[in-house]
Protein backbone atom coordinates (compact mmCIF):
# COMPACT_ATOMS: atom_id res chain seq x y z
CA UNK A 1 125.40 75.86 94.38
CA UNK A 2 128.30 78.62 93.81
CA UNK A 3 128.72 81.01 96.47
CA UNK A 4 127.04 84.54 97.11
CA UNK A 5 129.03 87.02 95.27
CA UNK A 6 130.82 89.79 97.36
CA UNK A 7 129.63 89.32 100.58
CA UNK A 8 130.65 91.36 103.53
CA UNK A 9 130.15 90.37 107.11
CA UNK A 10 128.68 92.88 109.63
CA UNK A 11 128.44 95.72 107.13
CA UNK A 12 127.19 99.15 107.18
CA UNK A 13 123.89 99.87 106.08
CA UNK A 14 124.35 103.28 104.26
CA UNK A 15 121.15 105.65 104.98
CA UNK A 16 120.89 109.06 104.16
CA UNK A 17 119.98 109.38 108.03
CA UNK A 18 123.33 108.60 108.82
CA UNK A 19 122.48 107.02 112.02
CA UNK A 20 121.30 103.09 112.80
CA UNK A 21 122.68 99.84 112.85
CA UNK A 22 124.31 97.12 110.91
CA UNK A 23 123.99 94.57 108.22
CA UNK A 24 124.67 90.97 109.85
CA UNK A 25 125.63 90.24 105.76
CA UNK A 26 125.23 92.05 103.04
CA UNK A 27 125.88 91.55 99.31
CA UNK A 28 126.28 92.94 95.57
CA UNK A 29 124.12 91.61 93.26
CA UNK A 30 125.67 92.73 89.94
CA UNK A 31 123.42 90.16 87.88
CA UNK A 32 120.18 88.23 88.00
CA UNK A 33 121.92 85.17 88.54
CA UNK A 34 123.39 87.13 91.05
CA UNK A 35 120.61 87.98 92.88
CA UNK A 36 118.59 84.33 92.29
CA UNK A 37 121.78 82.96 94.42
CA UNK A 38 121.04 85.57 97.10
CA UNK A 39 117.59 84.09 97.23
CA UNK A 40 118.06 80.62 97.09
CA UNK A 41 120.72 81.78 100.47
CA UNK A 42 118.08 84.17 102.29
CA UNK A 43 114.34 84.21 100.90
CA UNK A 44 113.85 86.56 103.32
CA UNK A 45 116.43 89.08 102.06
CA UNK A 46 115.77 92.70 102.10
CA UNK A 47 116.91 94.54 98.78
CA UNK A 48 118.77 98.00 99.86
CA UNK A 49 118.31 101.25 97.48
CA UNK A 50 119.77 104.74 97.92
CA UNK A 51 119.10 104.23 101.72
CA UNK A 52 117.18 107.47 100.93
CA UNK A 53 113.38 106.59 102.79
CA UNK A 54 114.77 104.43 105.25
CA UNK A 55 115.94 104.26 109.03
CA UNK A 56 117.83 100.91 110.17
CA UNK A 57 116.97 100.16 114.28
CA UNK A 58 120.25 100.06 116.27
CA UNK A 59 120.05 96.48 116.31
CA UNK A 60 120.60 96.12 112.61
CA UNK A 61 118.99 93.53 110.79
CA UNK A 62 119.84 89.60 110.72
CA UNK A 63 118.54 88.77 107.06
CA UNK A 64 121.07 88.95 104.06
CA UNK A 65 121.15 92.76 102.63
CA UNK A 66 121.39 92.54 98.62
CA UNK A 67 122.37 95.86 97.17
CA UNK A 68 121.42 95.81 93.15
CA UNK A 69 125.13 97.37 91.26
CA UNK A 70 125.87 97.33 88.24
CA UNK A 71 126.68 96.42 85.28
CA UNK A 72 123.00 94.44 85.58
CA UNK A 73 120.88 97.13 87.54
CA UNK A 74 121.76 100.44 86.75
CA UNK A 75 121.54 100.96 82.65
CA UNK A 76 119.47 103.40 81.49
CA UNK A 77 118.12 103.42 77.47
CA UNK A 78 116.29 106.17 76.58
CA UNK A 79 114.20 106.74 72.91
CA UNK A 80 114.46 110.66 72.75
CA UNK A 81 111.71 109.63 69.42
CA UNK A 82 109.35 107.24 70.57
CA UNK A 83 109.80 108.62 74.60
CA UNK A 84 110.13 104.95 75.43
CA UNK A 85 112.19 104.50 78.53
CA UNK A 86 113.87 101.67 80.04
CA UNK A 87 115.92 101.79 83.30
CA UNK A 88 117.57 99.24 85.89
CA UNK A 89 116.03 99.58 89.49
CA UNK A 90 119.40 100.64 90.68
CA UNK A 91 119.60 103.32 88.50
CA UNK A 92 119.10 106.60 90.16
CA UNK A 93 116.44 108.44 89.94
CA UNK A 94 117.81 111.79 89.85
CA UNK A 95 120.01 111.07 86.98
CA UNK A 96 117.01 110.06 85.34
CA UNK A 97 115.20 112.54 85.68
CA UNK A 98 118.25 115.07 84.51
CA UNK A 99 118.85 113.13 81.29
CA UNK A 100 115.24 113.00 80.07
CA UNK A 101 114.67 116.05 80.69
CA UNK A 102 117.56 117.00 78.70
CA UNK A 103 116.45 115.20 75.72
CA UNK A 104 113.03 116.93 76.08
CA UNK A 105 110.81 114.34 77.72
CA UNK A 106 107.89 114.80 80.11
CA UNK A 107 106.28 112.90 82.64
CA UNK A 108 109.61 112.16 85.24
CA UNK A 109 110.56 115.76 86.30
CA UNK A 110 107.72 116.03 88.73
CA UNK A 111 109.78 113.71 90.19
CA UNK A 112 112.95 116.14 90.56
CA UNK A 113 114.68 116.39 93.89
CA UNK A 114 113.85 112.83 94.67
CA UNK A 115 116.87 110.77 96.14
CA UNK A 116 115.96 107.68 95.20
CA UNK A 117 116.61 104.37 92.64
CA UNK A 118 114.52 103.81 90.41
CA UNK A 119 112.92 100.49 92.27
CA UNK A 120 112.80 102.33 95.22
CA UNK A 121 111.00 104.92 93.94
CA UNK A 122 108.48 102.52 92.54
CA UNK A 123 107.80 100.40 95.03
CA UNK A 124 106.43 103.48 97.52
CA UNK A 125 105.09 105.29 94.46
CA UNK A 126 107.37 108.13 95.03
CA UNK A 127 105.60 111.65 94.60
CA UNK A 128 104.64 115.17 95.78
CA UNK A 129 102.48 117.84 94.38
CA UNK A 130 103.55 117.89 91.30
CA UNK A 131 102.74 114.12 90.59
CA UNK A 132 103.56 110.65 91.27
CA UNK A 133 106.32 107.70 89.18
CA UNK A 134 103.43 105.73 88.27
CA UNK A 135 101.87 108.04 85.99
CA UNK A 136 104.27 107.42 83.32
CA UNK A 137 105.38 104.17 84.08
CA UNK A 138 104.23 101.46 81.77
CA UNK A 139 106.04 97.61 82.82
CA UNK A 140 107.52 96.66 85.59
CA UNK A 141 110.32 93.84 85.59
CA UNK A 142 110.75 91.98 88.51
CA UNK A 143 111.30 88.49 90.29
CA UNK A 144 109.05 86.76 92.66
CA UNK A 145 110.97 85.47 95.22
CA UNK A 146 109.36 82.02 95.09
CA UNK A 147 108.07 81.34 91.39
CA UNK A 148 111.24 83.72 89.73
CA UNK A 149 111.47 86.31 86.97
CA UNK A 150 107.73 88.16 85.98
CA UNK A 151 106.81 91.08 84.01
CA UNK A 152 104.07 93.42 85.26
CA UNK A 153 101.84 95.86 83.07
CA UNK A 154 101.03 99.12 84.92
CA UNK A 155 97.10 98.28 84.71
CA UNK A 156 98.40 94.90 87.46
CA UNK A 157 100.14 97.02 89.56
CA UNK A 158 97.87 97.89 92.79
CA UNK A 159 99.18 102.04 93.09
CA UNK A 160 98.12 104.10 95.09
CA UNK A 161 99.32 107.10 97.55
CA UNK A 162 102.61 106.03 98.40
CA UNK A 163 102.25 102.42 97.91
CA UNK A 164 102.36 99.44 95.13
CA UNK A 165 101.59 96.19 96.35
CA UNK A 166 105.16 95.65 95.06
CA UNK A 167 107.15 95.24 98.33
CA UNK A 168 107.46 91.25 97.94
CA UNK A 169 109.13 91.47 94.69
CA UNK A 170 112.13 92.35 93.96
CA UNK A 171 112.05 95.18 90.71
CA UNK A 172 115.08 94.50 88.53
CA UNK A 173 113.48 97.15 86.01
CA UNK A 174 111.32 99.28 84.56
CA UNK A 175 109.55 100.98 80.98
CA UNK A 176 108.06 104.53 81.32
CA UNK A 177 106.12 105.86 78.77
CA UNK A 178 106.90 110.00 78.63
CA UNK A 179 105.98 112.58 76.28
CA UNK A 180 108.78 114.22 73.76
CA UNK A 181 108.41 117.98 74.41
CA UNK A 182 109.97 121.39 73.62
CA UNK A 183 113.19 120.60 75.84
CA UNK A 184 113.78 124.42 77.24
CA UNK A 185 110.22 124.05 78.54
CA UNK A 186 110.96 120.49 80.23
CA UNK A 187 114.47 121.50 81.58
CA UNK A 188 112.35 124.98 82.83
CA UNK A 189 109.74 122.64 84.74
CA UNK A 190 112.76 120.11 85.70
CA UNK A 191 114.39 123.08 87.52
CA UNK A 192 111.61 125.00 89.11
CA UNK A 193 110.28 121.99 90.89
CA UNK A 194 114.35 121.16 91.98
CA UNK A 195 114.00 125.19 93.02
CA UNK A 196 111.12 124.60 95.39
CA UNK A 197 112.32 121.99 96.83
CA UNK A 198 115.24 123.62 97.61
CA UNK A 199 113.22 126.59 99.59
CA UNK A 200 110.72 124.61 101.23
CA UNK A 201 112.54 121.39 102.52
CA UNK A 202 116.00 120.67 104.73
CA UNK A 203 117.81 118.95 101.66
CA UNK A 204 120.95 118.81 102.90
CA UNK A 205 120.47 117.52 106.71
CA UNK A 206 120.42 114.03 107.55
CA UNK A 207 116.75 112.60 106.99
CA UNK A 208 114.74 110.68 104.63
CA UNK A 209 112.47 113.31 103.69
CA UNK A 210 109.06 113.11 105.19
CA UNK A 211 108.90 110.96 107.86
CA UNK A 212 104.69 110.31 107.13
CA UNK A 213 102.56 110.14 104.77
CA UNK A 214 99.70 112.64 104.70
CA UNK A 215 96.65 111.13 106.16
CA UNK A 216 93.18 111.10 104.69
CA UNK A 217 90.70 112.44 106.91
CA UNK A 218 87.15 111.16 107.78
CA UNK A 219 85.52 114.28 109.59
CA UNK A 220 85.76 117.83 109.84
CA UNK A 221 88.75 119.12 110.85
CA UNK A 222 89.67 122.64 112.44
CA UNK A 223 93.30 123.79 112.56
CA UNK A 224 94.99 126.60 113.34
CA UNK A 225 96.28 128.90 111.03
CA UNK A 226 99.26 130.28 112.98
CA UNK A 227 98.03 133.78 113.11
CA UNK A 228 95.23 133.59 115.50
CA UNK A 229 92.78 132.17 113.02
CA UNK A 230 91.56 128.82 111.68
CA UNK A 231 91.47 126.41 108.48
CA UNK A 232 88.29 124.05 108.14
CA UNK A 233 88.73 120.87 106.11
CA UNK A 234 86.09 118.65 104.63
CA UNK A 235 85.70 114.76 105.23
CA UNK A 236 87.93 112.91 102.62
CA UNK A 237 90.63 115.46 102.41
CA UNK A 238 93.93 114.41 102.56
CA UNK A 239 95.83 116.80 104.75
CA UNK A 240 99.48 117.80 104.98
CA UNK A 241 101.25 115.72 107.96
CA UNK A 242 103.74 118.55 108.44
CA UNK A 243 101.15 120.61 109.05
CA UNK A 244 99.57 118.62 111.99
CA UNK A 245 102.99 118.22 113.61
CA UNK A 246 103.94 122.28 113.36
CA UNK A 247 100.23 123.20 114.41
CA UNK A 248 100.61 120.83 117.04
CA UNK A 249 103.85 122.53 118.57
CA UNK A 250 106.39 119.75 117.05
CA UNK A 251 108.40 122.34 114.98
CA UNK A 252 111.83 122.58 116.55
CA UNK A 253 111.36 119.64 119.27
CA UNK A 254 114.71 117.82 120.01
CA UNK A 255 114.82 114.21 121.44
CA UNK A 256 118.62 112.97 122.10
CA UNK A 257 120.28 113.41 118.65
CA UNK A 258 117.14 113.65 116.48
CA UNK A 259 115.13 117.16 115.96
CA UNK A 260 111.63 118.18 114.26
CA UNK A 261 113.21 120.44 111.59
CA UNK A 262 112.43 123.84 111.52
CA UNK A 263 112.46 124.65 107.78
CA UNK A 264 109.65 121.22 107.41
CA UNK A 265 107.85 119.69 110.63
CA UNK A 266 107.59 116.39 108.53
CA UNK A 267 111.35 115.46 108.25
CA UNK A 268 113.18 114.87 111.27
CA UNK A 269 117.10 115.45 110.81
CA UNK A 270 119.31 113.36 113.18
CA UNK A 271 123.16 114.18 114.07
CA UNK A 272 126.05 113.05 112.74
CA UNK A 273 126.68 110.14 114.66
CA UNK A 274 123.22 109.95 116.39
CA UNK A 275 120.79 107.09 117.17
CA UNK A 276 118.12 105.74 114.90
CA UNK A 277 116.44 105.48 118.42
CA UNK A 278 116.53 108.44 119.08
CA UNK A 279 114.47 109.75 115.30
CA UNK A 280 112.10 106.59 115.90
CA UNK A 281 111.42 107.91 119.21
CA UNK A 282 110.91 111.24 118.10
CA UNK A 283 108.80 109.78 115.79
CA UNK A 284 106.85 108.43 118.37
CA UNK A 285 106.45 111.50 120.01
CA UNK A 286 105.28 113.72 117.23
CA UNK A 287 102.74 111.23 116.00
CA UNK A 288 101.13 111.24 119.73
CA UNK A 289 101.18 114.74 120.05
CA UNK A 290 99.61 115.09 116.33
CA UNK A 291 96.90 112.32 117.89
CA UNK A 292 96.21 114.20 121.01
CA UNK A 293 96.03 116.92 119.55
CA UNK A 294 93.73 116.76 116.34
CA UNK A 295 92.66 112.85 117.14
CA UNK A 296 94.54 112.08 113.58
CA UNK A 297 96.65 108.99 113.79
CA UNK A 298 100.02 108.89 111.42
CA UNK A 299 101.41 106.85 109.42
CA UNK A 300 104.87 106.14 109.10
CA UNK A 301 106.31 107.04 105.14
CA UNK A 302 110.14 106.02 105.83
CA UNK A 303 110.74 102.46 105.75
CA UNK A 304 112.31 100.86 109.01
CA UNK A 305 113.86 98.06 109.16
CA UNK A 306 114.32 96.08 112.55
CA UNK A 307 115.81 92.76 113.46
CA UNK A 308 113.29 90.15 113.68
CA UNK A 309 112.64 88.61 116.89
């Protein structure tokens, strides 16, 4: 069997945290055969993106780290006619975004701001309020780490709020349907969603954006409104997990190297140079307080990787 392709021994595991531990091994997959070598090495291997939604423990991880390059993983083909789109899971999503909105296509620039590949983004649904990536996507290309490559038609694919049923396979790729359209008015949408984001979230700190995902509620719930009054909300709504962790006095809370941003109570920004203990614990601490508070449990929305026992 030839030999994993550009391996590195105790490597860094880049994270836009900037904080956390290392990779025992970690490779570049720059083909499928590539990346079927990797597996046949380490079924267990864990497929790094843009680092983007994920905190590494201090520990670092023991199983082989396979970063997707290119030339095999990254292309991007886009049909400004048809609005067919095909893309390589390590092809970013922002650039994505940008170029078919350029060309006048709807569907992906709800999805602006996101830092993400385009696997990554699939395999937690990535979204906000303005939608999520599996409303446009049509096929998913993947391999199964046991019986190899598959292809999977959106109607297979298990989505939901911020999940797939994806995370055992590895996406190599992915077709997304979008919808030609008068390109000013795309690029307008494209840039007023990049706006807000821009006003309403810590973009350039170390984090990995929200830090949970916004839990669905079974009963009534009664929160403050910050200015001496209250919000009611009904069984079955989902509610915003930022706002649990401000109204429950989180905003601003500092635990070693990591803080409870001030500008958004769900991202937690961490110093240059911190510990991924210390956001994981302050994770820890704003989830209990959210709990004692409102008797809400959270869930976490970053990824974490740990070494196994």
């Amino acid at each position: 069997m030839p030999a994993i392709p550009d391996i590195t021994i105790d490597a860094p595991i880049r994270t836009w945290f900037g904080v956390g531990g290392r990779a025992d091994r970690l490779c570049l997959a720059r083909s499928e055969d590539d990346l079927l070598l990797a597996l046949h090495e380490d079924p267990g291997l864990r497929i790094l993106g843009e680092g983007a939604n994920l905190i590494v423990d201090d520990d670092g991880v023991a199983e082989l780290v396979v970063a997707l390059a290119e030339p095999g993983f990254n292309s991007i083909d886009i049909n400004p006619r048809t609005g067919l789109v095909r893309a390589g899971a390590a092809a970013k999503l922002p650039a994505l975004v940008k170029r078919t909105a350029e060309k006048g296509l709807a569907g992906l620039e709800v999805l602006a701001g996101f830092p993400a590949t385009v696997g990554g983004a699939i395999v937690m649904n990535a979204g906000g309020r303005y939608g999520d990536i599996s409303a446009c996507l049509t096929r998913v290309f993947a391999l199964d780490r046991q019986s190899g490559p598959v292809v999977l038609e959106r109607s297979a694919i298990a989505f939901g709020y911020r999940t797939s049923g994806l995370s055992r396979l590895i996406i190599t790729a992915a077709e997304f349907q979008l919808i030609p359209d008068d390109p000013s008015a795309v690029r307008d949408r494209h840039m007023r969603i990049m706006e807000y984001k821009r006003t309403t979230q810590p973009l350039k700190a170390n984090s990995a954006g929200c830090c949970f995902k916004n839990p669905t509620i079974d009963r009534i719930l009664t929160i403050p409104d910050g200015q001496g009054g209250h919000n009611e909300f009904q069984p079955g709504s989902r509610i915003s997990a930022g706002l649990l962790i401000d109204r429950a006095g989180c905003k601003g809370t500092r635990l070693g190297s990591a803080t409870v941003s001030d500008h958004h109570a769900n991202f937690i920004t961490a110093d240059a140079g911190g510990k991924a203990s210390d956001v994981l614990a302050l994770m820890d601490v704003a989830a209990g307080r959210v709990l004692d508070a409102f008797g809400v449990t959270l869930e976490p929305e970053v990824v974490i990787w740990r070494r196994s026992p």
